[in-house]
Protein backbone atom coordinates (compact mmCIF):
# COMPACT_ATOMS: atom_id res chain seq x y z
CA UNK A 1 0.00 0.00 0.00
CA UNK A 2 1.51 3.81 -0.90
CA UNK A 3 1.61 6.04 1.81
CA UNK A 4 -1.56 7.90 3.05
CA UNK A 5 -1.29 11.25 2.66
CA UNK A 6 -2.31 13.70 5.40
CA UNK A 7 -2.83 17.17 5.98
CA UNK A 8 -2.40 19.23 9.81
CA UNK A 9 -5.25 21.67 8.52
CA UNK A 10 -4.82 25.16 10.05
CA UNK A 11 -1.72 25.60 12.01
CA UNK A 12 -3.02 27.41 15.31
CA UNK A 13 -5.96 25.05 15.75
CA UNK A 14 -6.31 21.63 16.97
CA UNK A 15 -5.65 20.04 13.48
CA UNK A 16 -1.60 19.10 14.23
CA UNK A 17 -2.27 18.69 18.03
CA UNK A 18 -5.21 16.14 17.01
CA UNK A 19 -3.38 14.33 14.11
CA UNK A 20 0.07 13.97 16.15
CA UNK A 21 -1.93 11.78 19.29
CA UNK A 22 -3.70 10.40 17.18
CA UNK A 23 -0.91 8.77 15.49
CA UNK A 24 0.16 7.01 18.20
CA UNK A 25 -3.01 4.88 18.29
CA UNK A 26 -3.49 4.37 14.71
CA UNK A 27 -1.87 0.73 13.27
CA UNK A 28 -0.43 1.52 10.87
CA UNK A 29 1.89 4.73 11.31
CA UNK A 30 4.33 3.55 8.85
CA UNK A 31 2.29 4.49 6.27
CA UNK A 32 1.61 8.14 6.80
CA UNK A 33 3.39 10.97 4.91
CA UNK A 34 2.22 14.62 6.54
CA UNK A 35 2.29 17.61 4.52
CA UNK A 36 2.29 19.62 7.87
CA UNK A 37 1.81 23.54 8.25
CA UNK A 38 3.93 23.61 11.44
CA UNK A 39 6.45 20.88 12.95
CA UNK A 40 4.44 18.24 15.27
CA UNK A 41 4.06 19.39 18.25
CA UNK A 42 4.80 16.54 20.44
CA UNK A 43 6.44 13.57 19.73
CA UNK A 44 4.99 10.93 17.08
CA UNK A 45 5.94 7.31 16.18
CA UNK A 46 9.58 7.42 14.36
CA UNK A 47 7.61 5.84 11.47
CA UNK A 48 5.63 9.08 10.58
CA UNK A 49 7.14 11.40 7.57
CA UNK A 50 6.15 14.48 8.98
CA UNK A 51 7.82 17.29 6.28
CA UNK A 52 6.54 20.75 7.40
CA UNK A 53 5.80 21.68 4.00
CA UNK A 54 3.83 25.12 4.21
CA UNK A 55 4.62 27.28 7.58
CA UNK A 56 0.86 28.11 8.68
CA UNK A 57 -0.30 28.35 4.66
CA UNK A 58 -2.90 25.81 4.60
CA UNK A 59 -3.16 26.50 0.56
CA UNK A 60 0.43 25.62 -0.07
CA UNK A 61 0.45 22.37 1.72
CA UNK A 62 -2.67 21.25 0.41
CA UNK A 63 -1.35 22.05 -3.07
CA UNK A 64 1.46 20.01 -2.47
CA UNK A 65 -0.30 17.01 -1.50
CA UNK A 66 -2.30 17.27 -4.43
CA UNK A 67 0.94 17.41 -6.51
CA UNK A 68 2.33 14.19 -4.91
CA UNK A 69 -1.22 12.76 -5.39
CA UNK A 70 -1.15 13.52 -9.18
CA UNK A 71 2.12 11.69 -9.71
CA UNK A 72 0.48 8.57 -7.99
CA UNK A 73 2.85 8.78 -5.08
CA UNK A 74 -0.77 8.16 -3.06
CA UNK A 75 -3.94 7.06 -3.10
CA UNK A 76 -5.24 8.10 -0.08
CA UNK A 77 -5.51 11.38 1.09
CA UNK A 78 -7.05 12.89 4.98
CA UNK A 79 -7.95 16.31 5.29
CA UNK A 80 -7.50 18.30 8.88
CA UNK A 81 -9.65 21.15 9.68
CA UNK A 82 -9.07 24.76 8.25
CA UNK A 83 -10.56 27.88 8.03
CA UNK A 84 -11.69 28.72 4.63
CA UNK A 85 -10.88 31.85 4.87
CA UNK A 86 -7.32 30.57 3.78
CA UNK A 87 -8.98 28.92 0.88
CA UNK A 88 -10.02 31.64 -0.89
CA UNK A 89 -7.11 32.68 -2.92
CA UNK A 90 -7.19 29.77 -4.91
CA UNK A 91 -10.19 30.72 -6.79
CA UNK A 92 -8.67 34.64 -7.94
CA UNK A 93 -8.25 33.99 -11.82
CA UNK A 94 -10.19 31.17 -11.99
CA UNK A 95 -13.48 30.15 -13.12
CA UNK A 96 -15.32 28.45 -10.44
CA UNK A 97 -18.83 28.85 -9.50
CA UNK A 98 -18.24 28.84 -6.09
CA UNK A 99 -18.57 31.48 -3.30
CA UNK A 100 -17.12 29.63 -0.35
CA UNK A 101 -13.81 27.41 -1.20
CA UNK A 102 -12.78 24.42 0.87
CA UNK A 103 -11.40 21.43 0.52
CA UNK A 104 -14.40 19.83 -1.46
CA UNK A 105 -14.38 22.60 -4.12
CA UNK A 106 -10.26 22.98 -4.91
CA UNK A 107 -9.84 18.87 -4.96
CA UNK A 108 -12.86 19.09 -7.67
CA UNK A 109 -11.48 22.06 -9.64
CA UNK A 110 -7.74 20.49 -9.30
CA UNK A 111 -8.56 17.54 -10.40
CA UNK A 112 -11.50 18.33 -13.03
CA UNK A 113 -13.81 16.19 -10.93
CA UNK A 114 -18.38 15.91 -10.77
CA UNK A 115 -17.71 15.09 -6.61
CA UNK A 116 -20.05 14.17 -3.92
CA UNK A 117 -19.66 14.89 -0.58
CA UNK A 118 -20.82 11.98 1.83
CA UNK A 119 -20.32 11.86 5.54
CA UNK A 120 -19.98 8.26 7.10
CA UNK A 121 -20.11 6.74 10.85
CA UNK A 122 -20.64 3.18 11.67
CA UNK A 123 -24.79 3.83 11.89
CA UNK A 124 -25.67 6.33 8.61
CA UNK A 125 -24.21 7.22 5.36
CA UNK A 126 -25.47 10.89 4.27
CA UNK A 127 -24.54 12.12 0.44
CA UNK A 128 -24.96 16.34 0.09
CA UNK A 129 -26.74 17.68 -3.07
CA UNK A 130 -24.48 21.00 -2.82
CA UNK A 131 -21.46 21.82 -0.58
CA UNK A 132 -20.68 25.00 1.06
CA UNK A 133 -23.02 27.60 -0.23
CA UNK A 134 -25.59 30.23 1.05
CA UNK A 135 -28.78 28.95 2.10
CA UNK A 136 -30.62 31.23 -0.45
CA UNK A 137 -28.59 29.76 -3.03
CA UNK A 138 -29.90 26.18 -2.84
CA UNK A 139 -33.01 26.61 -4.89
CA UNK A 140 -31.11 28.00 -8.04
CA UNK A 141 -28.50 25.44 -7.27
CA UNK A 142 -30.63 22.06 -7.49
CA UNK A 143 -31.49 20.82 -11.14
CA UNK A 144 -32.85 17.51 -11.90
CA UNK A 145 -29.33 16.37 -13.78
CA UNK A 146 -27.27 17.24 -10.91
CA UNK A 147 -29.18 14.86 -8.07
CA UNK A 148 -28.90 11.92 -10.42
CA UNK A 149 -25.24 12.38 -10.84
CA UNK A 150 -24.57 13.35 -7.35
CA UNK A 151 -26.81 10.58 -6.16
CA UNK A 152 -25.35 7.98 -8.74
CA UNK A 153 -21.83 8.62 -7.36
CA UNK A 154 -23.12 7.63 -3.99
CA UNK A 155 -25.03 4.69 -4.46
CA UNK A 156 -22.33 3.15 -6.50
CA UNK A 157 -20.00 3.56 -3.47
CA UNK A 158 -22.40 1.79 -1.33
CA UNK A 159 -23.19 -0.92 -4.07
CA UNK A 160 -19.20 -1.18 -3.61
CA UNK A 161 -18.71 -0.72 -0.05
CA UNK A 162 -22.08 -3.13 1.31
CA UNK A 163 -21.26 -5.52 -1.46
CA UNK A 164 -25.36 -5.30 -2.21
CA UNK A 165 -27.44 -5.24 -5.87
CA UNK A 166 -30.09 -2.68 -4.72
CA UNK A 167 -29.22 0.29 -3.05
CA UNK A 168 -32.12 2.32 -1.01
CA UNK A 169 -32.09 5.75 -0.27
CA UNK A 170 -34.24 8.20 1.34
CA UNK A 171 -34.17 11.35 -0.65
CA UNK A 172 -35.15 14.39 1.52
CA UNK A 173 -37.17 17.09 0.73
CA UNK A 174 -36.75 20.36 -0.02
CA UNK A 175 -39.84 22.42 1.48
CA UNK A 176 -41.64 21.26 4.41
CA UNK A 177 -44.07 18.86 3.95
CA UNK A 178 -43.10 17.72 0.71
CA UNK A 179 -45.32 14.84 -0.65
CA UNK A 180 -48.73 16.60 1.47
CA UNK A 181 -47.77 19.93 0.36
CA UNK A 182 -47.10 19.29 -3.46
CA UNK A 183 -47.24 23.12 -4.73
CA UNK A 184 -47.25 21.84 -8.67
CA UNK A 185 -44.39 24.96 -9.19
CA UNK A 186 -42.65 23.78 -6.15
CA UNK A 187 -38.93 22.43 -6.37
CA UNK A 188 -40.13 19.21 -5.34
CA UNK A 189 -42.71 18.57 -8.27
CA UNK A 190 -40.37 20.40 -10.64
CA UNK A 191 -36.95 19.03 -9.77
CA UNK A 192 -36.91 15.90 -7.30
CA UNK A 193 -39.42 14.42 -8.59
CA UNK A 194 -38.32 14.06 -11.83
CA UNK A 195 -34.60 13.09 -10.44
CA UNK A 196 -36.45 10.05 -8.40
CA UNK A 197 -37.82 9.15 -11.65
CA UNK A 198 -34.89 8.67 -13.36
CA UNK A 199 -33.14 7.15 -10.60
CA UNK A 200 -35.24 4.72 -10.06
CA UNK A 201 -35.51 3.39 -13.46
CA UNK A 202 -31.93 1.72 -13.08
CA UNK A 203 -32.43 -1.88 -11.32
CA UNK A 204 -29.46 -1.26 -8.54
CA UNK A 205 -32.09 1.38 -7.59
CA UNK A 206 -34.73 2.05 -4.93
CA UNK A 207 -35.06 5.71 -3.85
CA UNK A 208 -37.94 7.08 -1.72
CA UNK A 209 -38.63 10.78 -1.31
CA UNK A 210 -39.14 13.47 -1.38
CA UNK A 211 -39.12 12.51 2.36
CA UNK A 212 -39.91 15.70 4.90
CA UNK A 213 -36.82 16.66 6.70
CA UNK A 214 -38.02 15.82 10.18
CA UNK A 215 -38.81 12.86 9.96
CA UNK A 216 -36.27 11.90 7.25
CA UNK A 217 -33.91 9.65 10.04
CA UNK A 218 -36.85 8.60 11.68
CA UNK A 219 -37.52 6.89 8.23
CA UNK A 220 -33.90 5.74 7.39
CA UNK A 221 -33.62 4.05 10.85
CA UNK A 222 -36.67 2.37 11.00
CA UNK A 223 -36.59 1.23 7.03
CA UNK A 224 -33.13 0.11 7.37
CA UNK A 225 -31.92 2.03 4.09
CA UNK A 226 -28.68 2.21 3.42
CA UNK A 227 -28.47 5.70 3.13
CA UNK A 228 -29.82 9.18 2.67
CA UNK A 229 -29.90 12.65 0.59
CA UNK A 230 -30.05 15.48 1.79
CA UNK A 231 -30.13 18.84 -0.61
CA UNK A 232 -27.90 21.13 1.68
CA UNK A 233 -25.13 21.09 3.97
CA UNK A 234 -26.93 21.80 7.34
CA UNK A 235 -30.27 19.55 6.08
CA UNK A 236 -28.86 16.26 7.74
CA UNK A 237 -25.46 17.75 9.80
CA UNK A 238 -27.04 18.32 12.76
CA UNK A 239 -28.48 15.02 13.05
CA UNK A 240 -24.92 13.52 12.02
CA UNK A 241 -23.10 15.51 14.11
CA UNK A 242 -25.13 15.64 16.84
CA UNK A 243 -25.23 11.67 17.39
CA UNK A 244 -21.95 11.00 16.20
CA UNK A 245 -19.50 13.52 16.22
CA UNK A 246 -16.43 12.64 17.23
CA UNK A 247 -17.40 8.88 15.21
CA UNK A 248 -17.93 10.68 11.72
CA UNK A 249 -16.06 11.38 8.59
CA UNK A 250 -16.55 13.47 5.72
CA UNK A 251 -15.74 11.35 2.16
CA UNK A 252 -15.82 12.99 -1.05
CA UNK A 253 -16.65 10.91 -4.13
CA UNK A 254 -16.02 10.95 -7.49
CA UNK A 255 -11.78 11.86 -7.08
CA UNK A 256 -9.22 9.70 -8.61
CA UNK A 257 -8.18 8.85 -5.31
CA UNK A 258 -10.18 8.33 -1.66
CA UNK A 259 -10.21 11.92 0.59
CA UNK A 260 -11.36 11.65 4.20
CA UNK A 261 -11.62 13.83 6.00
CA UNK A 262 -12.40 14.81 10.14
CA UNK A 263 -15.58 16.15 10.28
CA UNK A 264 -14.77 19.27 13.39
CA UNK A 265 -13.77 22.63 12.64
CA UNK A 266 -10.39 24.61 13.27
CA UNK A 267 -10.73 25.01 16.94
CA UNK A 268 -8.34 26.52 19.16
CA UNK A 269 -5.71 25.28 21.07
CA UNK A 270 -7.29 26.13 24.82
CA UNK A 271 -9.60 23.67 24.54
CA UNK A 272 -9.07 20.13 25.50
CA UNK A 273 -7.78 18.68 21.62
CA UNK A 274 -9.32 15.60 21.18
CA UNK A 275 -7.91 13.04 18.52
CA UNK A 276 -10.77 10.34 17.86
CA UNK A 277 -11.82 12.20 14.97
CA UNK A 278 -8.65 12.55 13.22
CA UNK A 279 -7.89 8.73 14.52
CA UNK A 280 -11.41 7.82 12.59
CA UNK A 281 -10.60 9.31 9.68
CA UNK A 282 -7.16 7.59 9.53
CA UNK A 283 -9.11 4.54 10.30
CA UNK A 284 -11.90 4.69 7.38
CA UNK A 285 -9.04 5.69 4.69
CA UNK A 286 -7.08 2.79 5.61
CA UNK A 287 -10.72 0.86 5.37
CA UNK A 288 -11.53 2.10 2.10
CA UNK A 289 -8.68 1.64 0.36
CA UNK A 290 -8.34 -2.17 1.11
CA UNK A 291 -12.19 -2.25 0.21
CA UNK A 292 -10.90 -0.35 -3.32
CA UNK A 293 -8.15 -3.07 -3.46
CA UNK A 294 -10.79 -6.27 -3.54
CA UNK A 295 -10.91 -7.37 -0.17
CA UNK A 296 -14.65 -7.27 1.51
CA UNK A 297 -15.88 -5.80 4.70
CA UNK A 298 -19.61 -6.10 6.43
């Protein structure tokens, strides 16, 4: 297996502090190369290839993973936390339709990729219709074409990953209420509707929605489906976060290569730094690349 490559994320938050401990509980150290934005700041396992790339520039040592990634030198790649804010001079000069940049947008534009973003635990598997974006944007954002790509991408990494034929998915909703409340010019009629359609006509298919937000996880859990879709980024976080959050991962699909990421913000380094997240992401790379390499988990 090539080295996993890591980032620290931000360089005054909890991203190298969190990465570093968690290190020493993760199996397999000996396979981690860190493209770090400050020296570690304790002491990790000798194994470790900690090169402190990028002195607090997030940018440049994400870049420089991405150029190691390119030539094949990895195939995994885990994201730490950073403020976007440090992002956003990637996108001066270029043509992407994106107001907010982070990590999800520059790996698509850098590597000409449709993506997905997914978050994972060991109980629910969530794909995102669009990333980081302004609530009043969502509307204009959503078109028919775009959930059946985004929701392809996902249910082929499930078909993958749960080694099953049919996939089944609760889509959610856009407006409140959506299959009671069925405006004809709503989004709903107009977009999901049509996107369910299509979906559904492939035979690895079964998706059921529009499902009403509140009661979409009430439906997933007692359904047993192996996933769900929610249309924007804080649709299904809070639920995801707020039962599992040190236990989840974000995973974007569609790259040439698996990204995993921790699922917490920056942070700062008063607070207690705790490592299980970064430790779970290291975890469900290492998982998902032996899944990509044949072998079969439950």
């Amino acid at each position: 297996m090539k080295p996993v490559a890591v980032t620290t994320g931000s360089g005054d938050g909890v991203g190298p502090l969190a990465l570093a401990k968690a290190l020493h509980c993760f199996s397999s150290p000996h396979l981690v190369q860190v493209y770090g934005t400050c020296p570690p700041p304790i002491p990790i396992p000798e194994a470790v290839l900690w090169e402190n790339v990028a002195s607090n520039n997030s940018l440049k040592a994400l870049l420089s993973a991405c150029s190691r990634l390119k030539e094949k030198h990895h195939q995994v790649f885990v994201t730490g936390p950073v403020r976007k804010s440090e992002f956003q001079s990637y996108g001066q000069g270029k043509d992407i339709d994106e107001p907010i940049l982070g990590h999800t947008e520059i790996l698509a534009d850098y590597f000409q990729s449709n993506v997905c973003m997914a978050f994972l635990n060991t109980h629910h598997r969530v794909a995102l219709m669009t990333q980081h974006i302004p609530l009043r944007e969502v509307p204009n954002r959503l078109t028919t074409e775009l959930i059946v790509q985004k929701v392809s991408l996902f249910a082929s990494f499930l078909k993958k990953r749960l080694q099953k034929e049919t996939i089944t998915l609760g889509l959610c909703g856009l407006n409140p209420h959506p299959l009671v409340d069925n405006y004809a010019d709503s989004e709903d009629v107009q977009i999901i509707v049509p996107a369910i359609q299509q979906l559904n006509d492939h035979s690895m298919l079964s998706i059921v929605g529009p499902v009403s937000a509140d009661t979409l996880f009430f439906e997933y859990e007692k359904n047993n489906w192996d996933g769900a879709i929610s249309l924007y980024h804080d649709q299904s976080l809070p639920f995801i976060k707020g039962t599992k959050f040190w236990q989840s991962v974000n995973v974007t699909l569609g790259l040439p290569f698996i990204r995993v990421s921790v699922d917490h913000g920056v942070g700062t380094l008063e607070q207690d730094v705790n490592e299980t997240n970064f430790l779970r992401a290291l975890e469900w790379a290492y998982l998902l690349n032996s899944e990509s390499a044949g072998a079969t988990h439950a």
